[in-house]
Protein backbone atom coordinates (compact mmCIF):
# COMPACT_ATOMS: atom_id res chain seq x y z
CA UNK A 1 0.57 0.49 31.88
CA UNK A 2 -1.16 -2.67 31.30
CA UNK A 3 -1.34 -4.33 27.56
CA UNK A 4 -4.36 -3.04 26.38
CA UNK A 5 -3.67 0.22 26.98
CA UNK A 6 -0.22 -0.09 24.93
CA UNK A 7 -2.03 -1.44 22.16
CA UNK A 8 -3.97 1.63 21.98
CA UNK A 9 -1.40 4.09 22.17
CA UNK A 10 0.56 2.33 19.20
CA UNK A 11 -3.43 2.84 17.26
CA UNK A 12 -3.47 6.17 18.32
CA UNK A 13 -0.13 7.05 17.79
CA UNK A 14 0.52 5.56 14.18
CA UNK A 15 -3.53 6.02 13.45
CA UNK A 16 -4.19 2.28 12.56
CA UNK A 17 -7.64 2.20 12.70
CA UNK A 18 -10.75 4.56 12.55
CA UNK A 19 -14.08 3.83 14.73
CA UNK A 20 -16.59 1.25 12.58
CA UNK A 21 -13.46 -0.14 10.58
CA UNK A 22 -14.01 -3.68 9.45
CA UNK A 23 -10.43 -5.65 10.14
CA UNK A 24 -10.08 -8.74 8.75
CA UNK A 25 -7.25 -10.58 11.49
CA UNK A 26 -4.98 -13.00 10.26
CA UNK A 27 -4.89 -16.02 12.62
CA UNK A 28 -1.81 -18.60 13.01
CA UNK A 29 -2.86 -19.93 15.94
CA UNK A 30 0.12 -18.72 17.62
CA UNK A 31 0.75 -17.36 20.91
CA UNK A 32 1.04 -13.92 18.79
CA UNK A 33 -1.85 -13.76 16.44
CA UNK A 34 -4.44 -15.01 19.60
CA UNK A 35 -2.79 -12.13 21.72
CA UNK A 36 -3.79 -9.95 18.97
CA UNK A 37 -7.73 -11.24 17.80
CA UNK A 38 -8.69 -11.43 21.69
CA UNK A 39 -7.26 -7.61 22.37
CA UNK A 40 -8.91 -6.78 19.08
CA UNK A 41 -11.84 -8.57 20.46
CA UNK A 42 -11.86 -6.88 23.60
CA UNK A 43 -11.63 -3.30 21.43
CA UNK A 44 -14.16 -4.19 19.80
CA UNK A 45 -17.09 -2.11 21.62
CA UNK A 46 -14.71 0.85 22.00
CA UNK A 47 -14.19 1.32 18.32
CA UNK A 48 -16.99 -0.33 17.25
CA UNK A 49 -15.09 -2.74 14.97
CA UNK A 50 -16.11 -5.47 12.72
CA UNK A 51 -13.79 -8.78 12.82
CA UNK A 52 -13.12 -11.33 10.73
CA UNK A 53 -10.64 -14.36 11.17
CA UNK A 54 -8.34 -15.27 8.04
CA UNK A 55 -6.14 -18.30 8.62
CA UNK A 56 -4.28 -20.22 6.16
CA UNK A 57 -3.35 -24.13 6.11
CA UNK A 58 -0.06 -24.31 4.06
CA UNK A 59 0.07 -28.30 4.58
CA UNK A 60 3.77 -28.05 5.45
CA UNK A 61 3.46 -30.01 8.55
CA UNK A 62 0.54 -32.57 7.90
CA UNK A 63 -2.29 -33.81 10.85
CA UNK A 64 -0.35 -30.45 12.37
CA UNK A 65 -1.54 -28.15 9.71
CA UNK A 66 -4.94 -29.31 10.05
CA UNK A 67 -4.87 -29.19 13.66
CA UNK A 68 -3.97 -25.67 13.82
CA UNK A 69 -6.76 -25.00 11.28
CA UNK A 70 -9.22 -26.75 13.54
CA UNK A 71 -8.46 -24.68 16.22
CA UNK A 72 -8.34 -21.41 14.86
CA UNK A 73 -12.19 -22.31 13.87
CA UNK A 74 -12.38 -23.04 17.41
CA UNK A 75 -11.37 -19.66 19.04
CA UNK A 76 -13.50 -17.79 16.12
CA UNK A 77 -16.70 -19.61 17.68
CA UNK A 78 -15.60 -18.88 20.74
CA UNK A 79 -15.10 -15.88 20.39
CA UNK A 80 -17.97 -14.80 18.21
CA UNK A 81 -16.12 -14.21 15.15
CA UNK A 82 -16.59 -15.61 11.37
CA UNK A 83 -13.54 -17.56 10.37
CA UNK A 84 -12.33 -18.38 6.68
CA UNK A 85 -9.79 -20.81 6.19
CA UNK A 86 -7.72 -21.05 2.93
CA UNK A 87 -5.48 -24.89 2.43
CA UNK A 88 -3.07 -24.38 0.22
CA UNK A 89 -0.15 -26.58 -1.04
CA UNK A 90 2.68 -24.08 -0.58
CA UNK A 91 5.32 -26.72 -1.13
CA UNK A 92 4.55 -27.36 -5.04
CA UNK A 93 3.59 -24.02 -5.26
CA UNK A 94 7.54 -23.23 -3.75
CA UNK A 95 8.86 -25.64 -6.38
CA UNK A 96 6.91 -24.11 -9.54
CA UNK A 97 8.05 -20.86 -8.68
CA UNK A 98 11.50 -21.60 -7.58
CA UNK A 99 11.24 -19.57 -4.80
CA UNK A 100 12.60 -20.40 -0.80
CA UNK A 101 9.67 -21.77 0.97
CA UNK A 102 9.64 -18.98 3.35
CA UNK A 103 8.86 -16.37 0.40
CA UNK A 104 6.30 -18.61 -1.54
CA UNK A 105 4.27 -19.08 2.28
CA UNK A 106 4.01 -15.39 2.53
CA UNK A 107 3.03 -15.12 -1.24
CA UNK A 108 -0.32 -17.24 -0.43
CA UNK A 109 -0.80 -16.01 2.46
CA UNK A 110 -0.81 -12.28 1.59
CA UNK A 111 -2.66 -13.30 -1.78
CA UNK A 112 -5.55 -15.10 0.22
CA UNK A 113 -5.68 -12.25 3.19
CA UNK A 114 -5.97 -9.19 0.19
CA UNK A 115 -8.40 -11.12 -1.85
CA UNK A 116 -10.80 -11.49 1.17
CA UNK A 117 -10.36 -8.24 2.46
CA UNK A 118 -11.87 -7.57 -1.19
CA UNK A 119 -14.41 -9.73 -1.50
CA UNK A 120 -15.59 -8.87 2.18
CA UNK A 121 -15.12 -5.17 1.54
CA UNK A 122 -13.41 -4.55 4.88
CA UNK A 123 -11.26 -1.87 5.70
CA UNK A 124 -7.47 -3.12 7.39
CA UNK A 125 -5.43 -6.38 7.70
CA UNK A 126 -4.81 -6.61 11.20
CA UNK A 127 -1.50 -9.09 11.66
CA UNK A 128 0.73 -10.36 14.82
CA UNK A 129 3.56 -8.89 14.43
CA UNK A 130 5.51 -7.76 17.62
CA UNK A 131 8.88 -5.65 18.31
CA UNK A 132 10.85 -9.10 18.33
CA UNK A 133 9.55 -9.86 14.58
CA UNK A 134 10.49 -6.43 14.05
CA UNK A 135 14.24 -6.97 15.73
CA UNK A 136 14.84 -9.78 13.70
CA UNK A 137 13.75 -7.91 10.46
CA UNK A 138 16.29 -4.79 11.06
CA UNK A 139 19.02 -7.16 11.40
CA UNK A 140 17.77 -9.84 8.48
CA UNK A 141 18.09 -6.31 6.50
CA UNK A 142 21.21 -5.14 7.76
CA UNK A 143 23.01 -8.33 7.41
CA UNK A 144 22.06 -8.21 3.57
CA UNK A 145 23.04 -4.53 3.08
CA UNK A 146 19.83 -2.58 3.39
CA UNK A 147 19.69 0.99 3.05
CA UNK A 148 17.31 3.36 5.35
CA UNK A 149 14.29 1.89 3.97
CA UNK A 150 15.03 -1.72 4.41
CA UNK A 151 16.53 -1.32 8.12
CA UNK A 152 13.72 0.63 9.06
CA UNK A 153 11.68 -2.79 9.41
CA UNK A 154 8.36 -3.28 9.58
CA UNK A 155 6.05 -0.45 9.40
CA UNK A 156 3.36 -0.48 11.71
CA UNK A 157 0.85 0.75 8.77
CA UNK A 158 0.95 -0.05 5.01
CA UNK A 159 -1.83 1.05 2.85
CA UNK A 160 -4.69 -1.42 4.43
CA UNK A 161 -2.03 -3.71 6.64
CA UNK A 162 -1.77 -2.80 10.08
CA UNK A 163 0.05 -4.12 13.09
CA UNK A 164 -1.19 -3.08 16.44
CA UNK A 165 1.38 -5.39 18.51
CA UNK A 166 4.14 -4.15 16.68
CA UNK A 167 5.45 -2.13 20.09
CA UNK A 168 4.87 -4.98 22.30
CA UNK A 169 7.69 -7.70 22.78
CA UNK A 170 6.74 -11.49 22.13
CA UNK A 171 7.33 -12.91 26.16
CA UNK A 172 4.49 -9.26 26.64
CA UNK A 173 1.76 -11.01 24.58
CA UNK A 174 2.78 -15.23 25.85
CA UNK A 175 2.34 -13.31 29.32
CA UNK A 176 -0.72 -11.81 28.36
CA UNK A 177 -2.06 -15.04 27.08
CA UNK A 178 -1.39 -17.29 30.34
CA UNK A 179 -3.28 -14.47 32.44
CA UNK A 180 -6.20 -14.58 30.42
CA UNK A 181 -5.69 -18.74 30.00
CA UNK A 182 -5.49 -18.55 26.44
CA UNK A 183 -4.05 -21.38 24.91
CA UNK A 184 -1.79 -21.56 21.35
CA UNK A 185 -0.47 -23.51 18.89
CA UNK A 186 3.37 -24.11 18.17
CA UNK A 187 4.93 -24.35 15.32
CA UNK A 188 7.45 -26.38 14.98
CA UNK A 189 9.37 -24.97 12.04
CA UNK A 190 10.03 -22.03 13.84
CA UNK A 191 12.68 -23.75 16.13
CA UNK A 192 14.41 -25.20 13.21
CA UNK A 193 17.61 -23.54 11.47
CA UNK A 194 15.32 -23.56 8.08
CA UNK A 195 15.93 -19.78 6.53
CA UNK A 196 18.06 -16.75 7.93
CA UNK A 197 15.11 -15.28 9.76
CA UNK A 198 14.84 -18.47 12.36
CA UNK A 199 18.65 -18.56 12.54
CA UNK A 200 18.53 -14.73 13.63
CA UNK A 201 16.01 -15.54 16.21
CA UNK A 202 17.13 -18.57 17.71
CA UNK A 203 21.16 -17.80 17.48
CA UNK A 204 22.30 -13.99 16.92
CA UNK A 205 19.83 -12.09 18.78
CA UNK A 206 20.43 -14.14 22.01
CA UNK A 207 23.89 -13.98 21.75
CA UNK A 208 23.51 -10.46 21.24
CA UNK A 209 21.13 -9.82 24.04
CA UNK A 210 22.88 -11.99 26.77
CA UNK A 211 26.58 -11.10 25.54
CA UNK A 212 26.35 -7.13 24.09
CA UNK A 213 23.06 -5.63 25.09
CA UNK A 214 20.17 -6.77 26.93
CA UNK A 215 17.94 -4.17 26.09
CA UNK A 216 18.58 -4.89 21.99
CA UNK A 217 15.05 -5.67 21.07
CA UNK A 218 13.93 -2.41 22.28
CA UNK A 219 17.04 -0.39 21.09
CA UNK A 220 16.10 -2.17 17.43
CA UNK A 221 12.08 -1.25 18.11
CA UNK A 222 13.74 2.56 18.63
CA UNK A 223 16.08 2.59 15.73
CA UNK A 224 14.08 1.44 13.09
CA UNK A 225 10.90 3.91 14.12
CA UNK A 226 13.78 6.64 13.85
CA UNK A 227 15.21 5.10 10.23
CA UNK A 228 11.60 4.74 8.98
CA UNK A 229 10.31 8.34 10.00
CA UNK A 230 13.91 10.06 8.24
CA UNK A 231 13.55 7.69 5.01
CA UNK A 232 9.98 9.09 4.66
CA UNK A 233 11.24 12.63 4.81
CA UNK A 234 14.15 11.88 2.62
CA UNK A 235 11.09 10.30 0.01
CA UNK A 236 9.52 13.29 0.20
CA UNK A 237 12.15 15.44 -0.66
CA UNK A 238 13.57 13.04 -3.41
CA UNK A 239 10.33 13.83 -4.83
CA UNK A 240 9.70 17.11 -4.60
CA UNK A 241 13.90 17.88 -5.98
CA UNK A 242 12.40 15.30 -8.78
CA UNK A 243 9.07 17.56 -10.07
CA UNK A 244 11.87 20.58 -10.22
CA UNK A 245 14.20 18.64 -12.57
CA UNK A 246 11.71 16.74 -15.07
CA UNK A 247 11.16 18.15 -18.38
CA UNK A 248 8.83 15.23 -19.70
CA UNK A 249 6.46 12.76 -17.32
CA UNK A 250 4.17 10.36 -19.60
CA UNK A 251 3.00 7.47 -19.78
CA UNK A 252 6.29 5.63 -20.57
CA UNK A 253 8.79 7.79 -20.21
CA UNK A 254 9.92 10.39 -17.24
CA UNK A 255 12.90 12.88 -18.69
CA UNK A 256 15.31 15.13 -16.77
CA UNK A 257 17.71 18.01 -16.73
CA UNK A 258 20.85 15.95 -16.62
CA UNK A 259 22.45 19.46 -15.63
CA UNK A 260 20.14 19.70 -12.33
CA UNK A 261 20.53 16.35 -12.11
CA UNK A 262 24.43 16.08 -11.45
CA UNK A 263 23.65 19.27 -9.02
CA UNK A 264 22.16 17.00 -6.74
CA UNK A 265 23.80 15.68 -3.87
CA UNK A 266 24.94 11.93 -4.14
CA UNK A 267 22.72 10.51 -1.63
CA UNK A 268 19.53 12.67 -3.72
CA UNK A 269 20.80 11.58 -6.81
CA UNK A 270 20.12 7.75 -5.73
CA UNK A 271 16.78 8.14 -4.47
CA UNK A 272 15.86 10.12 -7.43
CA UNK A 273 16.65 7.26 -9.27
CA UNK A 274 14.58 5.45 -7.41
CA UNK A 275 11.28 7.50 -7.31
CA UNK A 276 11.67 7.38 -11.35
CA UNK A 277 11.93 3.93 -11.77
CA UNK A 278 8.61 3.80 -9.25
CA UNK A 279 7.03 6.03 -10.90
CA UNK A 280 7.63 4.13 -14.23
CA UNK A 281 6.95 0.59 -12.70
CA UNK A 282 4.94 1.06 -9.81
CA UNK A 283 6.88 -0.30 -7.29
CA UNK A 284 11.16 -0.40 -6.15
CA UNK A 285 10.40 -4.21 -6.39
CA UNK A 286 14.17 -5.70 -7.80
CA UNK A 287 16.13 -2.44 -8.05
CA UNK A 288 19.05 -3.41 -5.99
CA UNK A 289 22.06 -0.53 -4.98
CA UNK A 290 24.62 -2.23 -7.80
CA UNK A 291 21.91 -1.05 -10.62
CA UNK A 292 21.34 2.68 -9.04
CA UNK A 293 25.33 2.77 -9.50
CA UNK A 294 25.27 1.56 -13.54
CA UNK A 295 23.04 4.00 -14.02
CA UNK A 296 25.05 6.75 -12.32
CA UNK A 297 28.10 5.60 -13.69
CA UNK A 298 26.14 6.40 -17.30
CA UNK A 299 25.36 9.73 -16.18
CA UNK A 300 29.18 10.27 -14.88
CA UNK A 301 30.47 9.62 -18.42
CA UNK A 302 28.39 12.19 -19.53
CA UNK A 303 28.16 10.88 -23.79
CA UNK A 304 25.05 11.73 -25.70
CA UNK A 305 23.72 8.25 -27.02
CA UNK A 306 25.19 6.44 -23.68
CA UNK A 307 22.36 3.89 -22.37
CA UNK A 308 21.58 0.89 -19.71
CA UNK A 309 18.80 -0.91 -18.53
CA UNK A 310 17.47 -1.37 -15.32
CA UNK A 311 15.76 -3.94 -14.28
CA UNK A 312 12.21 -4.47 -15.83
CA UNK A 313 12.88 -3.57 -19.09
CA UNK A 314 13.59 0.31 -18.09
CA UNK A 315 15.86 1.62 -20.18
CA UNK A 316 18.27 5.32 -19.54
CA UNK A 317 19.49 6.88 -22.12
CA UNK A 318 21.88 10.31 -22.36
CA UNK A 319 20.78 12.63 -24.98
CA UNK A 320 22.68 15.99 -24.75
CA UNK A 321 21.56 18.06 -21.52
CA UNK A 322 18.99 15.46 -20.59
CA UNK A 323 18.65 12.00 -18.83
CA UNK A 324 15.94 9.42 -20.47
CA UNK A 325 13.97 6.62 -18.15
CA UNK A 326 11.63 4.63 -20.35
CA UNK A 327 9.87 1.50 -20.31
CA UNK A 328 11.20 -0.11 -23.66
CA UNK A 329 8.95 -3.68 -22.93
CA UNK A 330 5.02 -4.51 -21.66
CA UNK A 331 3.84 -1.10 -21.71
CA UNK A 332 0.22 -0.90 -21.43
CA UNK A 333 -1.34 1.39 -23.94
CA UNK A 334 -4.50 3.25 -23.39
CA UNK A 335 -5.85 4.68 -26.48
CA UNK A 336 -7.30 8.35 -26.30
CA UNK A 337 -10.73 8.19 -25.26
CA UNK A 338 -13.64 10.81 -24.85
CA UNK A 339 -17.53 9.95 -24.36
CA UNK A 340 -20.38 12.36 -23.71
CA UNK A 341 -22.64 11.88 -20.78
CA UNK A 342 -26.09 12.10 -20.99
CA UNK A 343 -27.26 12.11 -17.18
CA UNK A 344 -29.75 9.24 -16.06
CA UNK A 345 -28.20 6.94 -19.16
CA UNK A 346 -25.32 4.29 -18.49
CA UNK A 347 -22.06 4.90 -20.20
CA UNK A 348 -19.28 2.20 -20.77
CA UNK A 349 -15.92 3.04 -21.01
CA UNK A 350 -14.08 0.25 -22.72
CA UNK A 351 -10.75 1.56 -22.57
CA UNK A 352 -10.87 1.50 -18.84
CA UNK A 353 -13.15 -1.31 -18.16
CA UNK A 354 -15.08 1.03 -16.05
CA UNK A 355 -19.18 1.90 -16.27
CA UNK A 356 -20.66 5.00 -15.55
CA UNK A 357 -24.04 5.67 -13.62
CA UNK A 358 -25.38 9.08 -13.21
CA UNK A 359 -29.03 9.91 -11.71
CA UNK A 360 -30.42 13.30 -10.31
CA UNK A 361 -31.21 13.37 -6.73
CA UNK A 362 -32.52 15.88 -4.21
CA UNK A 363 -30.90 17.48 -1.43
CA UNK A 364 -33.05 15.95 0.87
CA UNK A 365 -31.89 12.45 0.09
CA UNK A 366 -29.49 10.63 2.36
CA UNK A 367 -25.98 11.08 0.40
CA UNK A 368 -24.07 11.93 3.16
CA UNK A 369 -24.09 8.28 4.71
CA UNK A 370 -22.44 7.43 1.14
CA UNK A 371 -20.05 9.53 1.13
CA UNK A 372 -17.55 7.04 2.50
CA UNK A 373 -18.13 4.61 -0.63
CA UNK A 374 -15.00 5.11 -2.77
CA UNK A 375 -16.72 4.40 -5.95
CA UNK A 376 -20.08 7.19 -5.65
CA UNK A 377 -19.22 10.96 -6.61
CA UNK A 378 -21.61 13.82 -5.72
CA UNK A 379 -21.48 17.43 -7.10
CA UNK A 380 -23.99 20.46 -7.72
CA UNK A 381 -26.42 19.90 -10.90
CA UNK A 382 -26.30 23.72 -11.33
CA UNK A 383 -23.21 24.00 -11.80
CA UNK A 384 -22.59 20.97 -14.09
CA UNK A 385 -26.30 20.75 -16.11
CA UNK A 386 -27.58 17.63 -17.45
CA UNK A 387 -24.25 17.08 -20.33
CA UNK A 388 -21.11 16.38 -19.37
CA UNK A 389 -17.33 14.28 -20.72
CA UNK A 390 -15.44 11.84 -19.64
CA UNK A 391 -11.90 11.50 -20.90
CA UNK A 392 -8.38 10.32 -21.03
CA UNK A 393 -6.18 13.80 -19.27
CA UNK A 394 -4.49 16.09 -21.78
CA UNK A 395 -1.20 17.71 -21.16
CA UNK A 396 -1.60 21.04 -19.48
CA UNK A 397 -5.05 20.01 -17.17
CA UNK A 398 -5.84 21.66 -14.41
CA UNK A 399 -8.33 21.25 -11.52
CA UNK A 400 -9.11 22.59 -8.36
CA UNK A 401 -8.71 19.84 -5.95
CA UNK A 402 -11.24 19.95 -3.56
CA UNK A 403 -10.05 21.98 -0.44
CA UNK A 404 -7.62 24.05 -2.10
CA UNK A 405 -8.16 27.78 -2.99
CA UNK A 406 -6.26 27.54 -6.33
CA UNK A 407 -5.91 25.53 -9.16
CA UNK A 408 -3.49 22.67 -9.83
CA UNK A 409 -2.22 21.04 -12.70
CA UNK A 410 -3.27 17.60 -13.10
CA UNK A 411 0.12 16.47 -13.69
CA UNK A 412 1.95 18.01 -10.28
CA UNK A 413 -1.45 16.55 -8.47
CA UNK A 414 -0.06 12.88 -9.74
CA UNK A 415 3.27 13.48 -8.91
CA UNK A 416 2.32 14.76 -5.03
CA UNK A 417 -0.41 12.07 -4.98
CA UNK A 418 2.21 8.94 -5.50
CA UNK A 419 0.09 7.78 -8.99
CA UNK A 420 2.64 5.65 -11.09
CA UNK A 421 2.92 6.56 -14.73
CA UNK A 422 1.30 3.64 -15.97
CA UNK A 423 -2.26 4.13 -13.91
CA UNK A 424 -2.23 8.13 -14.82
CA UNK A 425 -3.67 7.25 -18.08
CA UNK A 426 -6.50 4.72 -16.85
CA UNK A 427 -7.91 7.75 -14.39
CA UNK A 428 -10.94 9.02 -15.81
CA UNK A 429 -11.38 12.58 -16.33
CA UNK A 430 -14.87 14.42 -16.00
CA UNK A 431 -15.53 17.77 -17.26
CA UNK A 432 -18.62 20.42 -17.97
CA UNK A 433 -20.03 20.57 -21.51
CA UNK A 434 -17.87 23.69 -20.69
CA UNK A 435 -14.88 21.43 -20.68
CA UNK A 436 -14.12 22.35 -17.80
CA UNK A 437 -12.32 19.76 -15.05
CA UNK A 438 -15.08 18.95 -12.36
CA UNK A 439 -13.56 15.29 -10.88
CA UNK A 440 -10.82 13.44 -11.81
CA UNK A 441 -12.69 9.73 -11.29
CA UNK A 442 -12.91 8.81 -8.01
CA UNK A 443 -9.36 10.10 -6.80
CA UNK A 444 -10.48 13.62 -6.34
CA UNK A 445 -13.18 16.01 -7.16
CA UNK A 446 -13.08 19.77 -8.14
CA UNK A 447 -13.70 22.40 -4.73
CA UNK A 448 -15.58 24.31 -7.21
CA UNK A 449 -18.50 21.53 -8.09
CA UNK A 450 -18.95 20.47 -4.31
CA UNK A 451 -22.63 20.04 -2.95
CA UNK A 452 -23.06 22.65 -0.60
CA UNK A 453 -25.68 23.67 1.63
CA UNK A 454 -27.12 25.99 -1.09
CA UNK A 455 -27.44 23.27 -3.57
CA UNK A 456 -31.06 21.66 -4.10
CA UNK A 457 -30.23 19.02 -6.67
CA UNK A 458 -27.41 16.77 -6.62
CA UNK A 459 -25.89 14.92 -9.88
CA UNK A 460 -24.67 11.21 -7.96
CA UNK A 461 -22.26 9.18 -10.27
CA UNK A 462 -21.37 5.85 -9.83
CA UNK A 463 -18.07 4.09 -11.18
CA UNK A 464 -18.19 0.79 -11.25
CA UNK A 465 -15.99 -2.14 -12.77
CA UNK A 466 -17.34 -3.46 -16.23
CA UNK A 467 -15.21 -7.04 -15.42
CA UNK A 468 -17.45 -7.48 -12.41
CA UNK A 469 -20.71 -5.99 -13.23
């Protein structure tokens, strides 16, 4: 199988991309990232894709830096392709931040990459990374105590970040590069001892490979596609034992049956920890195992009144039969909002920075090709009428989402939909002058107000941001 046709079957077989995507490709310069905009480039007709180049100067290595800017500009006129180039001084920015100079590089650079792929509305960040990056990751992780998340590596799709070389090994894509006399930059850093992840490539895993196991990188690629797939299901299931043992989920707070709770085996108990301090948070950014075992430790002890903190500012608390998570600092309070909606007239929402347009328009108009644009809801004008609400969601809402034959409530919806506590407030919710639940924003309308093939006039609504507009 030649390399093309392995780069497809990783797209196909972890769905990176969708035909007419617009991927915005980050460009070193190395042998890597020009492996991956040429195969991209090549692609391109198949899946009809629109590229852009994103490259970023970190003036770490002076006339060098520069250099490999210049020629990154170089390949994108060669090859067709609009480049952007972002120079940054990452050093200062490493020193104001206190941060390793390894971390504060891929700060900018993943700062610069998402704010383009906003401002040129395109789809996925494409990146270079191969099953050697992804070798040296599982071990990086392992060697600092990971759990099944962390050794599971690099995931070959992340929200909009996608990595169609992640299957391929690095001498794969310098091979591929000499055959099609493509030339690359080097960077020098990356033979230098400078930060755990270059010491791993350029000491352990060739010891490993010539002394233990020569076929390590692709035991690693195996082992961490098995560790990420079981972690997922384990997620899921932390989850779903989760939405059986809460008695409270609001804004800042998430309660639970301490009872059920110490039911739960060990291993659920930690990752149930875990999905409560995302779901309070938004993220498991700096909860580390030692504070999942302070807080289980609490819990142990079993004393009404008993409390720690988490990182954060979360806060758990004992009270009797139940176990208290809360946000106790920076919690973002949206005040309870409702507005009627006149159709055809503009509505601003304050509390959620968010305006509303809503116009009348006839079957016959060409909404479908819309349809993909996040921000543009349509539904039947019979069935809604020319008066409708938008609020804040009340305990005990419930919705039909679309394609389901029953109802929902709102709350389960959030919980099954991954939306963190502190963004379920800031989702708009529409209902009839009926007050009944017809969309909830743009996340998800109601089956029940669809535009069908029996509907003549259509009620369009348009959310946009009141910052930008």
């Amino acid at each position: 199988m030649d390399l093309i046709a392995k780069v497809k079957e990783t797209i196909n077989k972890y769905d990176l991309f969708n035909i007419g995507d617009k991927i915005l490709v980050g460009v070193s310069g190395g042998a890597d990232s020009i492996a991956l905009v040429n195969i991209l480039k090549q692609l391109q007709p198949e899946y009809d894709l629109e590229l852009h180049i994103a490259h970023v100067d970190h003036m770490l290595r002076g006339i060098a830096s520069s250099a490999d800017a210049e020629f990154v500009n170089q390949v994108g006129t060669e090859l067709g392709v609009d480049v952007t180039t972002e120079v940054y001084d990452v050093k200062s920015y490493q020193q104001e931040n206190k941060l390793s100079l390894e971390d504060a590089a891929r700060q900018i650079r993943y700062r610069f990459f998402f704010t383009l792929l906003e401002e040129l509305d395109f789809d996925k960040l494409a990146l270079g990374h191969h099953a050697n990056d992804q070798a040296e990751t599982v071990v990086m992780k392992f060697l600092r105590g990971a759990g099944l998340q962390g050794i599971g590596g690099i995931n070959p799709q992340l929200e909009s970040v996608i990595r169609p070389l992640i299957e391929l090994k690095k001498e794969e894509l310098k091979e591929y590069c000499k055959q099609n006399y493509l030339q690359w930059r080097t960077d020098s850093t990356n033979r230098v001892e400078i930060c755990l992840r270059n010491k791993i490539r350029l000491n352990l895993l060739p010891q490993l490979i010539d002394e233990y196991n020569p076929d390590l990188i692709d035991n690693l690629k195996q082992m961490s596609e098995i560790f990420r797939t079981e972690n997922d299901y384990l997620e899921a299931e932390a989850n779903r034992l989760l939405a059986q043992i809460t008695i409270v989920d609001s804004r800042d707070k998430l309660v639970v049956d301490s009872i059920k709770f110490n039911k739960l085996h060990l291993a659920m108990q930690r990752r149930v920890i875990r999905e409560i301090f995302k779901e309070l948070t938004g993220s498991y950014q700096d909860l580390y195992f030692h504070n999942i075992q302070e807080a289980l430790e609490l819990i142990q002890q079993g004393k009404t009144g008993l409390k720690t903190n988490l990182p954060t500012g979360v806060l758990v608390k004992l009270n009797y039969n139940q176990l208290i998570f809360m946000k106790a600092k920076d919690i973002e309070e949206t005040d309870f909002f409702c507005y009627q909606v006149q159709v055809g007239e503009q509505l601003r929402i304050p509390e959620l920075d968010l305006i509303i347009d809503s116009t009348i328009i006839e079957f016959d108009y060409p909404w479908q090709t819309e349809l993909e644009q996040a921000n543009k809801l349509f539904f039947s004008f019979s069935q809604i009428g020319t008066t409708f609400y938008i609020r804040q969601r009340k305990e005990g809402d419930v919705f039909q989402p679309l394609g389901m034959s029953g109802t929902k409530k709102i709350k389960d919806f959030f919980i099954d939909e991954k939306i963190p506590l502190a963004k379920r407030d800031k989702i708009p919710v529409f209902t009839t002058s009926d007050h009944e639940i017809f969309s909830l924003g743009s996340l998800r309308i109601d089956d029940r107000y669809k535009v069908t093939d029996k509907t003549t006039n259509i009620i369009m609504v348009e959310i946009k941001d009141l910052k930008e507009d």
